[in-house]
N, C-alpha and C. Protein backbone atom coordinates (compact mmCIF):
# COMPACT_ATOMS: atom_id res chain seq x y z
N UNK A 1 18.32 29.00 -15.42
CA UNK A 1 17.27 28.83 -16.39
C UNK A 1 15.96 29.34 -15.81
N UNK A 2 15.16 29.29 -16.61
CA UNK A 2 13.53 29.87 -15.85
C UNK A 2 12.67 28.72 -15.35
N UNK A 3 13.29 27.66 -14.36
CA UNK A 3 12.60 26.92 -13.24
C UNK A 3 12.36 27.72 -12.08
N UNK A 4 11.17 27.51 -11.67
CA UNK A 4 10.40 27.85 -10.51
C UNK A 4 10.01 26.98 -9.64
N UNK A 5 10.41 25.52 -10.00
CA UNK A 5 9.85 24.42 -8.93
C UNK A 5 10.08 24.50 -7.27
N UNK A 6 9.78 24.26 -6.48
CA UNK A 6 9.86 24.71 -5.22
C UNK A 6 10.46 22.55 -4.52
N UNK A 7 9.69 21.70 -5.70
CA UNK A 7 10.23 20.61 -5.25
C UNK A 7 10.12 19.82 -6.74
N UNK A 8 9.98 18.21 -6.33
CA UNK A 8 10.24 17.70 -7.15
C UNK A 8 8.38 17.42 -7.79
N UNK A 9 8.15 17.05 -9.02
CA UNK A 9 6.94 16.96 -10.06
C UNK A 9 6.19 15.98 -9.30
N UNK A 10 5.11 15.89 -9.19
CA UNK A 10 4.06 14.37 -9.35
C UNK A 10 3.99 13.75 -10.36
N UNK A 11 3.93 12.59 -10.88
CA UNK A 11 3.78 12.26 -12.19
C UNK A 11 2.72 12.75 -12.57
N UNK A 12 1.46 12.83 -12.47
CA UNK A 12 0.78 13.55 -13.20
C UNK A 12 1.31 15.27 -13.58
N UNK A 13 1.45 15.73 -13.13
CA UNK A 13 2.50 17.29 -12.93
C UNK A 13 3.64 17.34 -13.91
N UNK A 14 4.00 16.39 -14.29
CA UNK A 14 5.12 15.81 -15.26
C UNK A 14 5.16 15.64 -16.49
N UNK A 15 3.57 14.59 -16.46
CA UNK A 15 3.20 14.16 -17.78
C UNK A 15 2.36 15.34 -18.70
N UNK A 16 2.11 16.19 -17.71
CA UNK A 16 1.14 17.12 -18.37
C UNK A 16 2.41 18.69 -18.76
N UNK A 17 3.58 18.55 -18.37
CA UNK A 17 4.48 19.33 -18.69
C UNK A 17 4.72 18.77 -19.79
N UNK A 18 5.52 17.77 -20.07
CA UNK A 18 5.64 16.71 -21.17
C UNK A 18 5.22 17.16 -22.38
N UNK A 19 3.77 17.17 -22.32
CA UNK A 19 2.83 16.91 -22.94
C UNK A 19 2.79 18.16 -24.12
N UNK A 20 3.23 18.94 -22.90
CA UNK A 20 3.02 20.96 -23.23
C UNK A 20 4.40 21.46 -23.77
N UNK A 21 5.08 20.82 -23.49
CA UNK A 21 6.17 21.08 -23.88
C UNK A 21 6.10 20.62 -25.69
N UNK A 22 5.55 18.99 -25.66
CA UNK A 22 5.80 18.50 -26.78
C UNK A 22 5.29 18.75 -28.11
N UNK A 23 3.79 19.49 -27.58
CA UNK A 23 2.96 20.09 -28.19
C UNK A 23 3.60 21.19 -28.83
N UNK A 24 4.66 21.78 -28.44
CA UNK A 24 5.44 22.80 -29.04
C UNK A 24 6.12 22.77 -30.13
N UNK A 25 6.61 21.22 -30.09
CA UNK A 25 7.56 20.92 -31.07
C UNK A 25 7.26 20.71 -31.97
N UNK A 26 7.88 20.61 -33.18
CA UNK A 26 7.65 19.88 -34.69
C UNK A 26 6.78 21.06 -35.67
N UNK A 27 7.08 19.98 -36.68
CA UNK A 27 6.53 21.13 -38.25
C UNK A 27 5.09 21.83 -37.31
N UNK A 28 4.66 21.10 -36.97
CA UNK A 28 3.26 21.73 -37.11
C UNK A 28 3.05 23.10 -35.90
N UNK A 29 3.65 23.12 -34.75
CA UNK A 29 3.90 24.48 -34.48
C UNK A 29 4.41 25.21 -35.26
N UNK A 30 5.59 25.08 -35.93
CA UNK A 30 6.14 26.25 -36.43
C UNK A 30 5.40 26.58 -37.43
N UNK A 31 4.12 26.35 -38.25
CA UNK A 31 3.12 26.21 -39.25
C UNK A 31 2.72 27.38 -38.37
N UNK A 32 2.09 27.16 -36.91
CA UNK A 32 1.43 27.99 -36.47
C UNK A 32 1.79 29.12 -35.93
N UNK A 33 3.12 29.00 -35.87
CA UNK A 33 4.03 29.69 -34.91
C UNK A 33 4.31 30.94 -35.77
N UNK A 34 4.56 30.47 -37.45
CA UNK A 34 5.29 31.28 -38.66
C UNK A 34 4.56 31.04 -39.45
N UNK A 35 3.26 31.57 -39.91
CA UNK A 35 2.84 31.39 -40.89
C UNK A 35 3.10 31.96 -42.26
N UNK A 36 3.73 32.92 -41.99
CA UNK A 36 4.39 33.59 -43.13
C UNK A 36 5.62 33.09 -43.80
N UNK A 37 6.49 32.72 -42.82
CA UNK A 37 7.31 31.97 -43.38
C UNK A 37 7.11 30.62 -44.09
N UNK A 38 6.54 30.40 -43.37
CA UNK A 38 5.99 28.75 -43.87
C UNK A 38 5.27 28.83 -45.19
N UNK A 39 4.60 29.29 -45.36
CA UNK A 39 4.16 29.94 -46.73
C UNK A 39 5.50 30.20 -47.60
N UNK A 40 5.89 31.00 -47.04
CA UNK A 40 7.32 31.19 -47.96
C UNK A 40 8.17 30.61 -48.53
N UNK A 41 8.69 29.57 -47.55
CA UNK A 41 8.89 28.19 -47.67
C UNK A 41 8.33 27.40 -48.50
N UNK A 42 6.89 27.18 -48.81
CA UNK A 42 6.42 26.70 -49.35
C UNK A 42 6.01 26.72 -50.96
N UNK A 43 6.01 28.04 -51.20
CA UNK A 43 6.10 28.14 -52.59
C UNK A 43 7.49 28.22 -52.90
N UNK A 44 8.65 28.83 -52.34
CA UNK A 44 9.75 28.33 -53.07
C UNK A 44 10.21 27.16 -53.16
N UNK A 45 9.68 25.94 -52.30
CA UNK A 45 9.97 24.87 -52.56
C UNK A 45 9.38 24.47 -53.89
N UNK A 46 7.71 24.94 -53.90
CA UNK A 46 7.38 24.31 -55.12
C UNK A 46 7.68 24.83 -56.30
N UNK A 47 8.13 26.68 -56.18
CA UNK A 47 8.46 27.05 -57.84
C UNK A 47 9.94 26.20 -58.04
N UNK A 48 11.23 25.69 -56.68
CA UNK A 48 11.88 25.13 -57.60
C UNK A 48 11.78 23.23 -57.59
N UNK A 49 10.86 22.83 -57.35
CA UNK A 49 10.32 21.72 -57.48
C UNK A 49 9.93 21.32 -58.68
N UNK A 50 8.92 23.09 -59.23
CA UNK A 50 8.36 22.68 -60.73
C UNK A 50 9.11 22.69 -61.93
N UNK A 51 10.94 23.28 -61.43
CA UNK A 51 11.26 23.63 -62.36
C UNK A 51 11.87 22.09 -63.43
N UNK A 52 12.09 22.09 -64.53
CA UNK A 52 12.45 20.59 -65.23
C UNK A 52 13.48 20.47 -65.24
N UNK A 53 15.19 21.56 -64.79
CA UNK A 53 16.32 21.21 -65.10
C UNK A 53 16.93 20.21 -64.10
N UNK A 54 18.17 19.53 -64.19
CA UNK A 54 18.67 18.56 -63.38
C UNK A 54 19.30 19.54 -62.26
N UNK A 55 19.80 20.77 -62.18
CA UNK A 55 20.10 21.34 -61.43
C UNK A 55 18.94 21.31 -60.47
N UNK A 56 18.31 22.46 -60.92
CA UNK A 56 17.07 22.23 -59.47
C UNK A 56 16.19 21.75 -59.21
N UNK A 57 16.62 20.11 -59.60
CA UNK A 57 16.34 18.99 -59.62
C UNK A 57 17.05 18.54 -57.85
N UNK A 58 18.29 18.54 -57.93
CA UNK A 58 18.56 18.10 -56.91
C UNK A 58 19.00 19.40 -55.64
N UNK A 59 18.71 20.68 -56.29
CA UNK A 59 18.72 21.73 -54.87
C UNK A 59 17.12 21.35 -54.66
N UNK A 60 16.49 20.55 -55.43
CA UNK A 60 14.82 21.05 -54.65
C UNK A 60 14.78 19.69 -53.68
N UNK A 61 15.86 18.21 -53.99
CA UNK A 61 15.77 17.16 -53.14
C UNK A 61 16.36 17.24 -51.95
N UNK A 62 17.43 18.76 -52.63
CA UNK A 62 18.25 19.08 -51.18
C UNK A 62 17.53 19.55 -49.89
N UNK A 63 16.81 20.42 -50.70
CA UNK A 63 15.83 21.28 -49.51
C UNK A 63 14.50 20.70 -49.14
N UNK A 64 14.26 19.65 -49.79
CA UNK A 64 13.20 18.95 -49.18
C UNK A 64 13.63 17.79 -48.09
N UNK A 65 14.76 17.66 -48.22
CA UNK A 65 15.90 16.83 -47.04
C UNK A 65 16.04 17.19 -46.00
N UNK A 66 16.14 18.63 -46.36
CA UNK A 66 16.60 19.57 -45.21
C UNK A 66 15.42 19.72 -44.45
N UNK A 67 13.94 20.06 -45.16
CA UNK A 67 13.25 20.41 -44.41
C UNK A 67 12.15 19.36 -43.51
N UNK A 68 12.55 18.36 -44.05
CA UNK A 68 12.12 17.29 -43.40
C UNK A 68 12.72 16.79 -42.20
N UNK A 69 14.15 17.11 -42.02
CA UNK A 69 15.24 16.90 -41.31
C UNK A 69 14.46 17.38 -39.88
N UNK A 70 14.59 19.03 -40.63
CA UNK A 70 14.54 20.30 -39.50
C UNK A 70 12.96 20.02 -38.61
N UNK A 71 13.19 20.13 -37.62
CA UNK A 71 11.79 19.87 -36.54
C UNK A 71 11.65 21.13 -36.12
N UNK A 72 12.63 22.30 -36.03
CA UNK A 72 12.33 23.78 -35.22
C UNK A 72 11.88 24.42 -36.31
């Protein structure tokens, strides 16, 4: 893998990897990460959100399941 440690962390050295690492994760990087997509995402959720049939009624609960699910 791409470790370079030469030994073992300090906790401070640790917590601040942690930290950087975690900062990576979740909706809100990938907002920043993909803004285009995310956009993309976003209005097709809402054109089939707005639509009134029972069908995409429940593909729009599907994919709002999904995307709530999804953290990457």
């Amino acid at each position: 893998m791409g470790r370079n440690t030469t030994g073992p962390l300090s906790p401070e050295e640790a917590k601040a990897r942690l930290r950087s690492i975690a900062g990576r994760m979740g909706p809100v990087a990938w907002i920043q990460e993909k803004p285009r997509e995310s956009l993309g995402m976003a209005l097709l959720a809402g054109m089939i959100a707005g639509n009134t049939s029972r069908t995409n009624e429940a593909l729009a609960n599907s994919l709002i399941s999904l995307l709530m699910n999804t953290s990457r």
